[in-house]
Protein backbone atom coordinates (compact mmCIF):
# COMPACT_ATOMS: atom_id res chain seq x y z
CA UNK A 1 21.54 -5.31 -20.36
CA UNK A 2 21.50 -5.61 -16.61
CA UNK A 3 23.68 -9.08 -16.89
CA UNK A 4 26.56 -6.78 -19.31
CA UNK A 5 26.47 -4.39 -16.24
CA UNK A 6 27.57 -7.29 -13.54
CA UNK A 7 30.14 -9.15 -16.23
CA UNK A 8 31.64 -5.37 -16.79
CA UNK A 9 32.07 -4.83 -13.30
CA UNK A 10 33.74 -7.91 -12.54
CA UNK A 11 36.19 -7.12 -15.26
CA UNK A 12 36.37 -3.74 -14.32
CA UNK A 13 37.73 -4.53 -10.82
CA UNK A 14 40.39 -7.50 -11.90
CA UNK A 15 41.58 -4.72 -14.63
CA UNK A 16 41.84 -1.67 -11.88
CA UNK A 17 43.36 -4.49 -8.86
CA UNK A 18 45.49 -5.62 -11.24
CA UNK A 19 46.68 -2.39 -12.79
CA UNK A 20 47.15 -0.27 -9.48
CA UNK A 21 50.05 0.46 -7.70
CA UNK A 22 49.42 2.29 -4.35
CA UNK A 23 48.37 0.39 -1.47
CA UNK A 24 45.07 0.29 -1.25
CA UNK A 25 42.98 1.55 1.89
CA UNK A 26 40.24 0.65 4.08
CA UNK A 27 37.02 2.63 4.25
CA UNK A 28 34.73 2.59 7.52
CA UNK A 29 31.23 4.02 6.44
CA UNK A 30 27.69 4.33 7.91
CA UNK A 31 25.00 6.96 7.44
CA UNK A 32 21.08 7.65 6.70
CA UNK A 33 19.17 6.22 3.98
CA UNK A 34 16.19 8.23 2.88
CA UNK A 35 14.61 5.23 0.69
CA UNK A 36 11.57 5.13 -1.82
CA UNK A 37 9.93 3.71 -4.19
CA UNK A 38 8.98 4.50 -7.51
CA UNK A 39 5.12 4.62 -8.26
CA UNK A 40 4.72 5.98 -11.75
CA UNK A 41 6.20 4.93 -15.56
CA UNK A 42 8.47 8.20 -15.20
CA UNK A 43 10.23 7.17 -12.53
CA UNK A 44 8.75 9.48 -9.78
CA UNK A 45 8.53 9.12 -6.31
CA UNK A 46 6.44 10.76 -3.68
CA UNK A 47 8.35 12.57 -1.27
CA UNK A 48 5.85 11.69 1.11
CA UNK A 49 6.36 8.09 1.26
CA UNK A 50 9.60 8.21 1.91
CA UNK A 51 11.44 6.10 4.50
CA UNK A 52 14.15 6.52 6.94
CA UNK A 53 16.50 3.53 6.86
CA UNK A 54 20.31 3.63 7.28
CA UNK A 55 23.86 1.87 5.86
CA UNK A 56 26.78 0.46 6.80
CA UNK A 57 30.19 -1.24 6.38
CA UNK A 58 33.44 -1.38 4.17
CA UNK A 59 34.73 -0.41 1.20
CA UNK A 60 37.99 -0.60 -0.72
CA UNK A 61 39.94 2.77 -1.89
CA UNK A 62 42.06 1.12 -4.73
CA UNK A 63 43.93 4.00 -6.44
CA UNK A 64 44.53 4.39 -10.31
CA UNK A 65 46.00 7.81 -10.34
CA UNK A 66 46.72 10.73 -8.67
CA UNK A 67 42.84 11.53 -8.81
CA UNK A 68 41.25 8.56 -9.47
CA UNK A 69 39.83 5.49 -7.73
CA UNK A 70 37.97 2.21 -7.87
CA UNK A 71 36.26 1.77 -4.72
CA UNK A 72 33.95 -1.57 -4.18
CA UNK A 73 32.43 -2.16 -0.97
CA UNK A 74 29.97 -4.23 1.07
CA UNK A 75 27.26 -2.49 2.65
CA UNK A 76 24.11 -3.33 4.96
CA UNK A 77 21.50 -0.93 3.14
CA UNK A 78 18.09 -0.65 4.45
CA UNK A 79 15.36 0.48 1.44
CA UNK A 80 11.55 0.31 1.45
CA UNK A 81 9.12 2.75 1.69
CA UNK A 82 5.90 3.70 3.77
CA UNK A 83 2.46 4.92 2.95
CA UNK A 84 0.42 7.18 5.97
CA UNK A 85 -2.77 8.81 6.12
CA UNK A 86 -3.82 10.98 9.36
CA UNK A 87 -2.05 11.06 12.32
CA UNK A 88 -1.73 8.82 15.40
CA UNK A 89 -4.20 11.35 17.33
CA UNK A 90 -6.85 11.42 14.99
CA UNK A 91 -9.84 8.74 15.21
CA UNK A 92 -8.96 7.17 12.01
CA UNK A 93 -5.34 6.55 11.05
CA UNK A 94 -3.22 4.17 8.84
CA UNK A 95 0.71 3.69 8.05
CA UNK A 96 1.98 1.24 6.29
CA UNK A 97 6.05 0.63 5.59
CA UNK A 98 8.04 -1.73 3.92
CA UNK A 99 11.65 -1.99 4.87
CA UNK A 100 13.72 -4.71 2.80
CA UNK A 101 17.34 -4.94 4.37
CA UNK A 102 19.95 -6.05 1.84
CA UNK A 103 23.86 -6.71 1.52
CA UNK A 104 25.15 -4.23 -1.52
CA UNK A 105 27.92 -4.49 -3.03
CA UNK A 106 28.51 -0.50 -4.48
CA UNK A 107 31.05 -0.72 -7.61
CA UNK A 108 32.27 3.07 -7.96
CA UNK A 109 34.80 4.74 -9.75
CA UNK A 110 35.74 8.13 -7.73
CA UNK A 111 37.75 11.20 -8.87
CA UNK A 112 38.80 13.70 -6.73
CA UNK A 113 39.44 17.49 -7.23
CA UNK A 114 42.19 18.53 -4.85
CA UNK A 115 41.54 22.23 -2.43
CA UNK A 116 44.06 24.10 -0.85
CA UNK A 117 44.83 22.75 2.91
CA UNK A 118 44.36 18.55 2.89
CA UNK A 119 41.09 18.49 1.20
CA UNK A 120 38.94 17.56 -1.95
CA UNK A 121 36.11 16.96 -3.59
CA UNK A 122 34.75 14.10 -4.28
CA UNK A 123 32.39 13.10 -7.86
CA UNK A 124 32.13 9.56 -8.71
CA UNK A 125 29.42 7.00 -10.65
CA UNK A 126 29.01 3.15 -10.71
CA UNK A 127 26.45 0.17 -9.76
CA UNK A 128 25.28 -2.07 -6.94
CA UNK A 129 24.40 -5.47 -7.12
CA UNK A 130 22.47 -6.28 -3.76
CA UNK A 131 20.70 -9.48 -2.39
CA UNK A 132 17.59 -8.82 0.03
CA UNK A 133 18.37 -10.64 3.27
CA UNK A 134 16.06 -9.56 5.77
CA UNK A 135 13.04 -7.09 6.60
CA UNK A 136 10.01 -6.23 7.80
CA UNK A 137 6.49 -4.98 6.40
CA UNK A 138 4.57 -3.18 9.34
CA UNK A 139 0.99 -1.99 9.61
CA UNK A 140 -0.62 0.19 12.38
CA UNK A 141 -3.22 2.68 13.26
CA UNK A 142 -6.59 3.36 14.15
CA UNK A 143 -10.50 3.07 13.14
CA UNK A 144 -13.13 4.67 15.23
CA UNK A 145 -10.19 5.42 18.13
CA UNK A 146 -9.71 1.59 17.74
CA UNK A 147 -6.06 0.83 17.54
CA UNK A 148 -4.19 -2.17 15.61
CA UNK A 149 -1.23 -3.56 14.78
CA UNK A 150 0.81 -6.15 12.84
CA UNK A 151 4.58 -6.81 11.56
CA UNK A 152 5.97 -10.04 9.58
CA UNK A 153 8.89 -10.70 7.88
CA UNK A 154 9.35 -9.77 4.34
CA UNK A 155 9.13 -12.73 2.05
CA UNK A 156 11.79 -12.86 -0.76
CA UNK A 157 11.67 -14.96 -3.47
CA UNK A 158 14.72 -15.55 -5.60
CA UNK A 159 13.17 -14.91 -9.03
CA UNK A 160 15.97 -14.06 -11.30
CA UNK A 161 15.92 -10.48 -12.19
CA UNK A 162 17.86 -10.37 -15.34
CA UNK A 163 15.09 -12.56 -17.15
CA UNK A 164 11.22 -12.28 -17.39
CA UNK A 165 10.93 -15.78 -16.99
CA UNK A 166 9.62 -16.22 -13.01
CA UNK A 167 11.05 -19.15 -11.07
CA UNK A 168 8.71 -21.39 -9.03
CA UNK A 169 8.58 -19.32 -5.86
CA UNK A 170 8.07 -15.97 -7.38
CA UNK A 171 4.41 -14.90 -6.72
CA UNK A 172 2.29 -11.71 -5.72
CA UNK A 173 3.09 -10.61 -2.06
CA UNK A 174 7.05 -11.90 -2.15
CA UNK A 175 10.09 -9.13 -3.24
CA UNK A 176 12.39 -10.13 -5.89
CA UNK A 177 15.46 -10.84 -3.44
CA UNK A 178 18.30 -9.55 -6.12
CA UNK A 179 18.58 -6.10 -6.96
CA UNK A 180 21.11 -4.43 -9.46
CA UNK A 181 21.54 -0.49 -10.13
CA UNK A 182 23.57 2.45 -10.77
CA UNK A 183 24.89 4.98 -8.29
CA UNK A 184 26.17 8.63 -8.75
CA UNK A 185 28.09 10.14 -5.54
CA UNK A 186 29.70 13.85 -4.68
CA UNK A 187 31.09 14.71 -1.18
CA UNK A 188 34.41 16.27 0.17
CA UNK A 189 37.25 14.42 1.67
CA UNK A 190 39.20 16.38 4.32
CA UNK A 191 42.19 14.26 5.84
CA UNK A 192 41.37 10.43 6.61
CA UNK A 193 37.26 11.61 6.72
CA UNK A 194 34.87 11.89 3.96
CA UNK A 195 31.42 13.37 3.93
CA UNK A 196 29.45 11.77 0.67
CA UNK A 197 25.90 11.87 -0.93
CA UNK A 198 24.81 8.49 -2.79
CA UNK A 199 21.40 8.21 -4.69
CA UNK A 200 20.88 4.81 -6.18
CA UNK A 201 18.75 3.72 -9.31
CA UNK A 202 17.51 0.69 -8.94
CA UNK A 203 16.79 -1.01 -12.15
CA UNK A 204 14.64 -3.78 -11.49
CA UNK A 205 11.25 -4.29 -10.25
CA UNK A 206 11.14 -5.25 -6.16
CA UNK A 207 8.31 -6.76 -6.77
CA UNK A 208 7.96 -11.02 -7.78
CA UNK A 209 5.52 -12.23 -9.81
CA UNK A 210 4.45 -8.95 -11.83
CA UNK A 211 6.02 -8.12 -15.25
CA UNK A 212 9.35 -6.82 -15.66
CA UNK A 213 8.62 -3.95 -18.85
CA UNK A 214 10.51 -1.41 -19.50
CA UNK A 215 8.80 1.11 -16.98
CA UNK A 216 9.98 2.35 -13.80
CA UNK A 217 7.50 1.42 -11.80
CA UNK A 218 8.28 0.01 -8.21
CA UNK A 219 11.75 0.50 -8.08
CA UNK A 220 14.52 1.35 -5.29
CA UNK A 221 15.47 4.77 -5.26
CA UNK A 222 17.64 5.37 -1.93
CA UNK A 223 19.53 8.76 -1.09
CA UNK A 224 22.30 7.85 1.36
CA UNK A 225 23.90 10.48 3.18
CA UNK A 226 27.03 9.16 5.11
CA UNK A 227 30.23 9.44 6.75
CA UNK A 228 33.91 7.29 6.09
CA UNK A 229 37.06 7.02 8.20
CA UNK A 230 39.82 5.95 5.63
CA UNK A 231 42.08 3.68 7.51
């Protein structure tokens, strides 16, 4: 399933590049990620854990219509999650967070609703393929008023993760470093700048080593709020 999502995208954009015939434009974007992870077979996240991370780069308005788009991209996204208990004046206190930093690649197809004045709305779907490039997990707190510390760098493996067969470095305590997903967007465009929502579905677990059913178990989930200059 997940490897007919990437071969349909890759058709999808030589069909839309090659069928367009307006210019296409240049998108500046950036924003806040509010990242998680999901921790149960339903697909639910705690609010609580959620993480603060943030996006940015380029992507591609390539018009099909009047109001209608194909807009790929290529994003810095920063996911993860974090787990806390107490607070850093109590006696005894513990955070934990995870923050994977990937390049994304967001496939979306955008329509737009036009308003009176030089405005719109924007509603939109699509996927992301993304490859984890970078990170950090991070522990700190306190036992008996007794602080500690620790960071390292987040160790990917590149365990395939359109197959459930594990490659040689996959293992407990690595992330899977390829990610694929679907996205669903809304936000208003007013002249050259657009104000969007994203919340991604990650369909794969981040995790190497452990088994890949059908569950939704430990799984991206990232609401990105952000901001685009059209150039």
């Amino acid at each position: 399933m997940k490897k007919i999502i990437i071969v349909v995208s890759c058709y999808l954009i030589s069909t839309v590049v090659t069928a367009q015939k307006k210019m296409p434009s240049l998108i500046i974007t950036g924003g806040l990620n509010l990242a998680n992870i999901t921790e149960s077979a339903g697909g639910k996240v705690d609010d609580a854990k959620t993480l603060t991370s943030f996006h940015a780069g380029l992507l591609v308005d390539i018009p099909f219509n009047a109001g209608f788009a194909f807009q790929p991209g290529l994003l810095i996204s920063g996911k993860g999650s974090k787990v806390q208990d107490g607070n850093p004046s109590d006696n005894n206190y513990y955070k934990a967070t995870v923050n994977p930093i990937y390049i994304e690649m967001p496939l979306n197809f955008v329509g737009s609703i036009r308003l009176p004045g030089n405005a719109a709305i924007l509603l939109g779907a699509g996927s992301y393929v993304a490859m984890g490039v970078a990170g950090k997990n991070k522990v700190e707190g306190k036992y008996l008023g007794v602080g500690f510390k620790s960071e390292n760098n987040i160790d990917f493996s590149n365990d395939d993760p359109t197959t459930l067969n594990y490659e040689e470095d996959a293992g407990i305590g690595k992330m899977k470093r390829f990610d694929v997903g679907a996205n669903v967007l809304g936000g208003i465009e007013i002249g050259k700048i657009m104000l969007r929502a994203n919340y991604g579905f990650g369909f794969n677990k981040i995790n190497s080593g452990g088994d890949n059913n059908a569950d939704n178990k430990n799984k991206n989930r990232v609401l990105g709020l952000s901001l685009g200059v059209k150039l």
